[in-house]
C-alpha atoms as a PDB file:
ATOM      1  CA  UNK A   1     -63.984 -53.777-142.686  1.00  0.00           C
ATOM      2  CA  UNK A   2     -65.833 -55.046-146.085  1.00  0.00           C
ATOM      3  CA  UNK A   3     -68.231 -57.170-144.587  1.00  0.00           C
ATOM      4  CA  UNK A   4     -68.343 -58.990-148.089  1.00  0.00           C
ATOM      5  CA  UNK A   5     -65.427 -60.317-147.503  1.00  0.00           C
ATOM      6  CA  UNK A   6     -66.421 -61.902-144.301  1.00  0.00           C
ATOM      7  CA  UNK A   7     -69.544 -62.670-146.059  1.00  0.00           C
ATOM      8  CA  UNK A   8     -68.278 -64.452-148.844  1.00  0.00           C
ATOM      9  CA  UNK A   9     -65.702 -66.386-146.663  1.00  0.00           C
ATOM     10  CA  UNK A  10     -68.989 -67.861-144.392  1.00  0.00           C
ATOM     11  CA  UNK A  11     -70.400 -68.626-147.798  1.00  0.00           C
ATOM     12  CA  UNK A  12     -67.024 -70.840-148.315  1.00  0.00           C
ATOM     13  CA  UNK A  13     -66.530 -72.789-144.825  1.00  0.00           C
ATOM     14  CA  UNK A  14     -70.840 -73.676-145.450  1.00  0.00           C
ATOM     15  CA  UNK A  15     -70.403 -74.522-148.834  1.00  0.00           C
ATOM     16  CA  UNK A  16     -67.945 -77.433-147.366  1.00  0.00           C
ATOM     17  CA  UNK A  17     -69.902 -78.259-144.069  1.00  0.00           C
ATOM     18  CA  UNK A  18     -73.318 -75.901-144.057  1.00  0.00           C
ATOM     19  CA  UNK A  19     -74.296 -77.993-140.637  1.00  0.00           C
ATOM     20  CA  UNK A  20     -71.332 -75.755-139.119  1.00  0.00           C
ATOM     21  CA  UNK A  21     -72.351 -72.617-140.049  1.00  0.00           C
ATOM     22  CA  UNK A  22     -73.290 -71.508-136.989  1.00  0.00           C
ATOM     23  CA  UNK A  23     -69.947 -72.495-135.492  1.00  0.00           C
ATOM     24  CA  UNK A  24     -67.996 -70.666-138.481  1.00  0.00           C
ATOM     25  CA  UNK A  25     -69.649 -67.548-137.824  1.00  0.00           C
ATOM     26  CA  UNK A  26     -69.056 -67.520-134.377  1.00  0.00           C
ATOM     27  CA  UNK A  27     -65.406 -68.734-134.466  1.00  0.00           C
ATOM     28  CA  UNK A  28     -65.310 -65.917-137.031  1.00  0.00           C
ATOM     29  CA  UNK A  29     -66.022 -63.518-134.805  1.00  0.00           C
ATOM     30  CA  UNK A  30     -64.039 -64.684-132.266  1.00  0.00           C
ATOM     31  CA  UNK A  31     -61.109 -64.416-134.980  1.00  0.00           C
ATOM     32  CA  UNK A  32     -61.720 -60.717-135.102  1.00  0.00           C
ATOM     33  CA  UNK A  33     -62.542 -59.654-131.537  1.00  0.00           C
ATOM     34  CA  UNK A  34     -60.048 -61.764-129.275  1.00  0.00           C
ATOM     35  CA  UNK A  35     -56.972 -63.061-131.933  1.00  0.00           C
ATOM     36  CA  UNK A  36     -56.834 -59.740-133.584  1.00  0.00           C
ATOM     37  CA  UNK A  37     -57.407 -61.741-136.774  1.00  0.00           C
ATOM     38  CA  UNK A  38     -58.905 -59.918-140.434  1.00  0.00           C
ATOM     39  CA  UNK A  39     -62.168 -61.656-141.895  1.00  0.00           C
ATOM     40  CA  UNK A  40     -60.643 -59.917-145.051  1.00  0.00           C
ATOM     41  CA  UNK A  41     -57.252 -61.988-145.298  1.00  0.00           C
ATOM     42  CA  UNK A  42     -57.866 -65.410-146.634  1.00  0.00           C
ATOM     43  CA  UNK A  43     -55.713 -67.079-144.031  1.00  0.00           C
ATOM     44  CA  UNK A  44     -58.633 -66.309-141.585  1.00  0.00           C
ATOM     45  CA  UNK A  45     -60.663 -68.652-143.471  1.00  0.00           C
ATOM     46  CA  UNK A  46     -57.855 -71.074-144.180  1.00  0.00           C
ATOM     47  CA  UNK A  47     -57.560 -71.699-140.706  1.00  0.00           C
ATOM     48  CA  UNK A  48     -61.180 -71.632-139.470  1.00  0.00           C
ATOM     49  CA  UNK A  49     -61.614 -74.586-142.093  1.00  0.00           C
ATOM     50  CA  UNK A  50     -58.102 -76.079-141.034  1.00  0.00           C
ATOM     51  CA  UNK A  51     -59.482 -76.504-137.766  1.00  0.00           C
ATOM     52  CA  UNK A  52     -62.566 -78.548-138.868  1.00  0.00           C
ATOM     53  CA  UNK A  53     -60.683 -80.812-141.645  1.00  0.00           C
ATOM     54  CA  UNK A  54     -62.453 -78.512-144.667  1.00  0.00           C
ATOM     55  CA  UNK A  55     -60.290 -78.044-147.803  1.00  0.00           C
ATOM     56  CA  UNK A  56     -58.230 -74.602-146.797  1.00  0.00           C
ATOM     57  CA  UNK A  57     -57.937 -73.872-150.401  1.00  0.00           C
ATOM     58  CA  UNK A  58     -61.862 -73.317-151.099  1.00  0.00           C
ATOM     59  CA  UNK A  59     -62.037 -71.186-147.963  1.00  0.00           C
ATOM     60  CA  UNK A  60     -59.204 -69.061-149.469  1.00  0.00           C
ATOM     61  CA  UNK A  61     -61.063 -67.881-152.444  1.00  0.00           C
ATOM     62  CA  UNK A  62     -62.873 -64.583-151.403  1.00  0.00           C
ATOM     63  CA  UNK A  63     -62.801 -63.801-154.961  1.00  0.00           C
ATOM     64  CA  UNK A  64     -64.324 -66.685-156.077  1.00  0.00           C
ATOM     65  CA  UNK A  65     -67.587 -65.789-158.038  1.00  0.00           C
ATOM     66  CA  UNK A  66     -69.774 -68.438-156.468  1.00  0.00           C
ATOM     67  CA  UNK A  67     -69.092 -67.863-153.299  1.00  0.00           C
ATOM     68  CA  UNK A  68     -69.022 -63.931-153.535  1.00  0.00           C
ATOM     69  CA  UNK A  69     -72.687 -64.832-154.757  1.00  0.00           C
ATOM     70  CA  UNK A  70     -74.315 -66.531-151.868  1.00  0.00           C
ATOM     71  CA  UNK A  71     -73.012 -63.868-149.745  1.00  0.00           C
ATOM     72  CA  UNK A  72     -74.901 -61.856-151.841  1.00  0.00           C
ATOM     73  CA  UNK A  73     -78.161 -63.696-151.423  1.00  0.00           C
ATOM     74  CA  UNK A  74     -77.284 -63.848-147.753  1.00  0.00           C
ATOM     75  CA  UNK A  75     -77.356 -60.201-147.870  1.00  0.00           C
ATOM     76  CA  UNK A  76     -80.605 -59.723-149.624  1.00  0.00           C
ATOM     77  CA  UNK A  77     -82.155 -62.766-146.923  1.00  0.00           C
ATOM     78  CA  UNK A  78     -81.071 -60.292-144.290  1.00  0.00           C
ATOM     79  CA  UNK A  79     -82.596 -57.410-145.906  1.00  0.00           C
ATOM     80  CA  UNK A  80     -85.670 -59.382-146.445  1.00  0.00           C
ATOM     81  CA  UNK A  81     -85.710 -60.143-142.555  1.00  0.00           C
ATOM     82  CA  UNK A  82     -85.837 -56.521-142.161  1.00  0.00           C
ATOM     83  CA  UNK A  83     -82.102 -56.077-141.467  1.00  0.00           C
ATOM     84  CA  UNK A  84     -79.683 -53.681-143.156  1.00  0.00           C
ATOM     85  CA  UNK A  85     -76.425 -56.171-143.515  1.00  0.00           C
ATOM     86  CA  UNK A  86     -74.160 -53.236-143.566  1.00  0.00           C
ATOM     87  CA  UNK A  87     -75.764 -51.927-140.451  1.00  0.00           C
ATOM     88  CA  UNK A  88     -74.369 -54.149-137.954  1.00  0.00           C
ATOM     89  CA  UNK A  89     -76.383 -54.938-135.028  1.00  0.00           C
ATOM     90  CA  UNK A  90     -78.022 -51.889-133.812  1.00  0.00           C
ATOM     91  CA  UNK A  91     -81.047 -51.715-135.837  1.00  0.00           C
ATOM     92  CA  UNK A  92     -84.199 -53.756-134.631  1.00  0.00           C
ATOM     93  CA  UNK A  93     -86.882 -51.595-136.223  1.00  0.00           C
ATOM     94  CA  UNK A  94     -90.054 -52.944-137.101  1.00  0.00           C
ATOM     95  CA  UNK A  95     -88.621 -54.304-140.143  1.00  0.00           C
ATOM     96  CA  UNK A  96     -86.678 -56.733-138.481  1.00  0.00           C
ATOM     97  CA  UNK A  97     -89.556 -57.739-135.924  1.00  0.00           C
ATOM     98  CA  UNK A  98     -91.692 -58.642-138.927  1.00  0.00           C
ATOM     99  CA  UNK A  99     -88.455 -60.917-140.177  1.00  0.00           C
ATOM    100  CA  UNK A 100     -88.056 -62.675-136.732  1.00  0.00           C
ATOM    101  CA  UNK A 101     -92.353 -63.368-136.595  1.00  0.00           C
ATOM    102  CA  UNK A 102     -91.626 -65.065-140.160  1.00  0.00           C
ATOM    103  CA  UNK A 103     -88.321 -66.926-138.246  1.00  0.00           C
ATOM    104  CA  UNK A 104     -90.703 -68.607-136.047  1.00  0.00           C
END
């Protein structure tokens, strides 16, 4: 999977209702790992913002420019925190402790 894609589609559902974006990413995931759903089809997103009354239309656009660019600064925040976005979840070096110290 492109994680861009995913990324860029967060970027979207936020850029309508950025108090949600916790709930996005999680319902996100949930998409993936129990509906069997692709974070790199645009009717993911569609219906993740469907479901909270967003615009589907803007959460369609994975190619759109803006978006595609916050989930590049997203990307470089994570790598800032010490985290490799491409990585998944199994790094924690110290890297990543030094991110979650500056977290708190």
């Amino acid at each position: 999977m492109d994680s861009r894609d995913a990324a860029t589609g967060l970027a979207a559902l936020r850029t309508q209702a950025p108090h949600k974006a916790l709930d996005f990413a999680h319902e996100m995931s949930h998409a993936v790992y129990h509906n069997d759903m692709s974070l790199t089809d645009p009717s993911t997103a569609t219906t993740l913002a469907a479901r909270h009354d967003l615009a589907p239309e803007t959460a369609a656009t994975l190619d759109d420019p803006a978006h595609r660019r916050q989930a590049e600064a997203d990307f470089a925040r994570a790598r800032g925190l010490g985290r490799n976005p491409g990585a998944g979840l199994a790094g924690s070096g110290a890297g990543a402790q030094r991110g979650l110290r500056r977290l708190r």
